[in-house]
C-alpha atoms as a PDB file:
ATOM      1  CA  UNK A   1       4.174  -1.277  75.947  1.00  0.00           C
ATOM      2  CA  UNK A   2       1.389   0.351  74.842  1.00  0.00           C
ATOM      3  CA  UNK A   3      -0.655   0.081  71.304  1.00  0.00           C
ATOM      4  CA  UNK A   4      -4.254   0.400  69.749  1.00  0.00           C
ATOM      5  CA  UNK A   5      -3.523  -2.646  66.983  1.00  0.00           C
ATOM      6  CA  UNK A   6      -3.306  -6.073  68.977  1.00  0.00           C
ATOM      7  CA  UNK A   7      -0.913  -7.746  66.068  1.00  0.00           C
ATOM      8  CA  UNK A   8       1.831  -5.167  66.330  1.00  0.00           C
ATOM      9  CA  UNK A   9       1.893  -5.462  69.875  1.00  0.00           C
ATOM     10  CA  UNK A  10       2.473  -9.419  69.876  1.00  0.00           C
ATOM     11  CA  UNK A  11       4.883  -8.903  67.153  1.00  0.00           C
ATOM     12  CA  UNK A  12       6.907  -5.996  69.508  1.00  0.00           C
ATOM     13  CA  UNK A  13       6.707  -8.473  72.468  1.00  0.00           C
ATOM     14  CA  UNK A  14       8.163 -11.552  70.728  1.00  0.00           C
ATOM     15  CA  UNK A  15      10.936  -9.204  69.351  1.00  0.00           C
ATOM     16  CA  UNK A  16      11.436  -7.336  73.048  1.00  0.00           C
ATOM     17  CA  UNK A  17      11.342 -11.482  74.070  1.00  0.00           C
ATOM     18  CA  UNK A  18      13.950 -12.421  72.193  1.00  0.00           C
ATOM     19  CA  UNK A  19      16.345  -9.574  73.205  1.00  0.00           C
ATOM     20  CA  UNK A  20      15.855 -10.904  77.237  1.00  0.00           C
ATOM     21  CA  UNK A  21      13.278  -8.081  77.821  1.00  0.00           C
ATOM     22  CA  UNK A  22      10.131  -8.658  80.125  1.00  0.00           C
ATOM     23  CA  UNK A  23       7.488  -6.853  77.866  1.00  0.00           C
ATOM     24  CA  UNK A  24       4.029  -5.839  79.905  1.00  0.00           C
ATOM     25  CA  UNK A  25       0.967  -5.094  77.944  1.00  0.00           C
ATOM     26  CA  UNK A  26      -0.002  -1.644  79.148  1.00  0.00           C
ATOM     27  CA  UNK A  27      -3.356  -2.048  76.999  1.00  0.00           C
ATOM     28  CA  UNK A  28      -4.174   0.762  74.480  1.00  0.00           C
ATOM     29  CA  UNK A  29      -2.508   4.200  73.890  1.00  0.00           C
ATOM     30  CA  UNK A  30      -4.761   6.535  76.280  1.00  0.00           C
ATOM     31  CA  UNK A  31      -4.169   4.007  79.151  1.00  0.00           C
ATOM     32  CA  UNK A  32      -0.348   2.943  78.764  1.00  0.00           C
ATOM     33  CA  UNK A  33       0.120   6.320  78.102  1.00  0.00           C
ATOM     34  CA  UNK A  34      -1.516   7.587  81.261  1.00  0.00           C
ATOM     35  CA  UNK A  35       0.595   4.974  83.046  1.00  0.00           C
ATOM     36  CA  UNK A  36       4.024   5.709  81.696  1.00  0.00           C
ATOM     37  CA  UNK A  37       3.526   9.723  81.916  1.00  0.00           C
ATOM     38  CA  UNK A  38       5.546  11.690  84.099  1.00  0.00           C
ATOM     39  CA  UNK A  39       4.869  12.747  86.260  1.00  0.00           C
ATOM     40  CA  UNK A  40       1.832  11.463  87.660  1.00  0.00           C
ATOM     41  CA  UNK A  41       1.819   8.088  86.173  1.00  0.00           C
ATOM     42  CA  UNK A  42       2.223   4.761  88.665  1.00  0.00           C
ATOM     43  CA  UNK A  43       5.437   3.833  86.132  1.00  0.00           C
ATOM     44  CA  UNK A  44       7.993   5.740  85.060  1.00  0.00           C
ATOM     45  CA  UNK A  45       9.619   5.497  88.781  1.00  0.00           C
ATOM     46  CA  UNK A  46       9.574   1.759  88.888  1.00  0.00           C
ATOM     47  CA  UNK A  47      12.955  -0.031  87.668  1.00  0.00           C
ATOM     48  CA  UNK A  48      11.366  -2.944  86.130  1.00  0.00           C
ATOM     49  CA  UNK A  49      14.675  -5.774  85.232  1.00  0.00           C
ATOM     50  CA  UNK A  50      13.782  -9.070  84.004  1.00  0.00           C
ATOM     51  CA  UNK A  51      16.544 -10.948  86.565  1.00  0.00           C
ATOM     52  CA  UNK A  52      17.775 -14.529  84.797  1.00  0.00           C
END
């Protein structure tokens, strides 16, 4: 997760929290979104599971 406004992303994470995901700050929108593009980005090939 990605965002340039620090309170929206803690809200987003308690919310994605709640719903048994594993949220990971990617830091701001030019570097999450470098991150999570495709392709070329280190992410979007991962499977990332949050396992009980």
């Amino acid at each position: 997760m990605s965002d340039n406004d620090a309170k929206s992303k803690a809200t987003v994470s308690r919310i994605l929290d709640k719903a048994g995901f594993a949220p990971i700050d990617l830091g701001d929108l030019v570097a999450g979104g470098r991150m999570q593009q495709f392709p070329g980005g280190p992410l979007p090939t991962l499977n990332l599971i949050k396992l009980p």
